[in-house]
Protein backbone atom coordinates (compact mmCIF):
# COMPACT_ATOMS: atom_id res chain seq x y z
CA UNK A 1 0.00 0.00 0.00
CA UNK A 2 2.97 2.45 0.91
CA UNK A 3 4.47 1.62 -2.31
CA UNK A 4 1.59 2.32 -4.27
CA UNK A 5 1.30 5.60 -2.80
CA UNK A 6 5.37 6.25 -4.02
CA UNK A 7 4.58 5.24 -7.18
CA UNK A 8 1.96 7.78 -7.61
CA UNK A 9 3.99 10.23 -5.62
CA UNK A 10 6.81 9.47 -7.69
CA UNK A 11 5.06 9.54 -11.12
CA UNK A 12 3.32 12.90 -10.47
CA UNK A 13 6.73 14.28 -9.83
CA UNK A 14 8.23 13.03 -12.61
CA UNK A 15 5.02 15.22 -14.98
CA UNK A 16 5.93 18.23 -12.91
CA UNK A 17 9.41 18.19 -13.59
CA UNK A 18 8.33 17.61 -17.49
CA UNK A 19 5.85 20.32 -17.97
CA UNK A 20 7.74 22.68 -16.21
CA UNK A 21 10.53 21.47 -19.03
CA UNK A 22 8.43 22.26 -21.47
CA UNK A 23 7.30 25.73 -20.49
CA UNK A 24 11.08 26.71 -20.75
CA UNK A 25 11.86 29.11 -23.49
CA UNK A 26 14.13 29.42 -26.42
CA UNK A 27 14.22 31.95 -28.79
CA UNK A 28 11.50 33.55 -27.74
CA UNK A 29 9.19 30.67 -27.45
CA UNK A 30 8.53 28.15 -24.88
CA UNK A 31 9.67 24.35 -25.89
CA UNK A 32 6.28 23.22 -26.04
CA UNK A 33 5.80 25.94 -28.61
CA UNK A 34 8.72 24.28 -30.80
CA UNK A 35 7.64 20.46 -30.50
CA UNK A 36 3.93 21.46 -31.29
CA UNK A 37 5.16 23.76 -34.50
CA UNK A 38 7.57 20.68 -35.16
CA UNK A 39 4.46 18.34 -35.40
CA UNK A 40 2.24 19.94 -37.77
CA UNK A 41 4.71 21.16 -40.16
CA UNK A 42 5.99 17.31 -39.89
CA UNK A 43 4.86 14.41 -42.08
CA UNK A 44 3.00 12.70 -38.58
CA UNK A 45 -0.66 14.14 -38.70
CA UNK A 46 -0.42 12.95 -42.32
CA UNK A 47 0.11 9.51 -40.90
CA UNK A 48 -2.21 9.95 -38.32
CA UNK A 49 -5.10 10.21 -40.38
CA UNK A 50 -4.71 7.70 -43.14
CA UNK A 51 -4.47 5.58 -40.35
CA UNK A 52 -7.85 6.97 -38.83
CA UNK A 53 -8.99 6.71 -42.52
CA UNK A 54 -8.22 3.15 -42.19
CA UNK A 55 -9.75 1.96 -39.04
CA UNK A 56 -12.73 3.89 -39.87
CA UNK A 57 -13.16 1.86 -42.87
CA UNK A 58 -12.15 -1.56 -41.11
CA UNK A 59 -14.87 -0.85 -38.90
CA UNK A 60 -17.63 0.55 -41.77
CA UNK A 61 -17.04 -2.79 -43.92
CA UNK A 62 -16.63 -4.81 -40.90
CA UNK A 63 -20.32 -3.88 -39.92
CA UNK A 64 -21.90 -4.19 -43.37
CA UNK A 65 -20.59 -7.71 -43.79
CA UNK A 66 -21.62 -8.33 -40.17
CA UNK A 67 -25.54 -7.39 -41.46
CA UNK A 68 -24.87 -9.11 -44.40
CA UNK A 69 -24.04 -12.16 -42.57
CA UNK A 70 -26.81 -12.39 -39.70
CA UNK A 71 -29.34 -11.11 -42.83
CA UNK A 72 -28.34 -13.85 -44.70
CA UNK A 73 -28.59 -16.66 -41.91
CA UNK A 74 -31.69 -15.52 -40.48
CA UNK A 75 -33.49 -15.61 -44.09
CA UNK A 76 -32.59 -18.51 -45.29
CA UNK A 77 -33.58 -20.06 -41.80
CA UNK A 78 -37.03 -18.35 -42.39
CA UNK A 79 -37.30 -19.77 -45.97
CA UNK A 80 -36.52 -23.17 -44.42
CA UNK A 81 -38.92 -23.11 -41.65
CA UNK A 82 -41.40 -21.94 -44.46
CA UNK A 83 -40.99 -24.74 -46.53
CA UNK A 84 -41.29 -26.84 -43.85
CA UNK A 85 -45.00 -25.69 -42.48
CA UNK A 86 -46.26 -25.94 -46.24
């Protein structure tokens, strides 16, 4: 239990010590300023998205064929139960 508690203790430390890292300035702008201008001028959101684009689309098509799938079962097991109560 007292470990856990250094851990946290520990951890949140650590996130100070980072963000106060980041709010440091060079040239006239803080180094968070730098690594976010560094991102979006960088080929990474690029990335980012046609990999979004991706799972969104693993996800659409996985769905339709889902439907498809439970659609198709559950009619032919309706055309079979028809056929048999003729």
């Amino acid at each position: 239990m007292i470990g856990d508690l250094f851990i946290v203790i520990r951890y949140f430390v650590i996130s100070v010590i980072i963000v106060g890292a980041l709010q440091v300035e060079m040239k006239g702008k803080s180094l968070e300023g730098h690594v976010t201008d560094w991102f979006y001028t960088s080929n990474v959101p690029q990335h980012i998205r046609t990999a979004a684009k991706g799972g969104a689309l693993l996800i659409e098509n996985g769905s339709q064929s889902t439907k498809r799938f439970f659609k198709d079962m559950f009619s032919s097991a309706s055309g079979a139960v028809e056929k048999a109560s003729r």
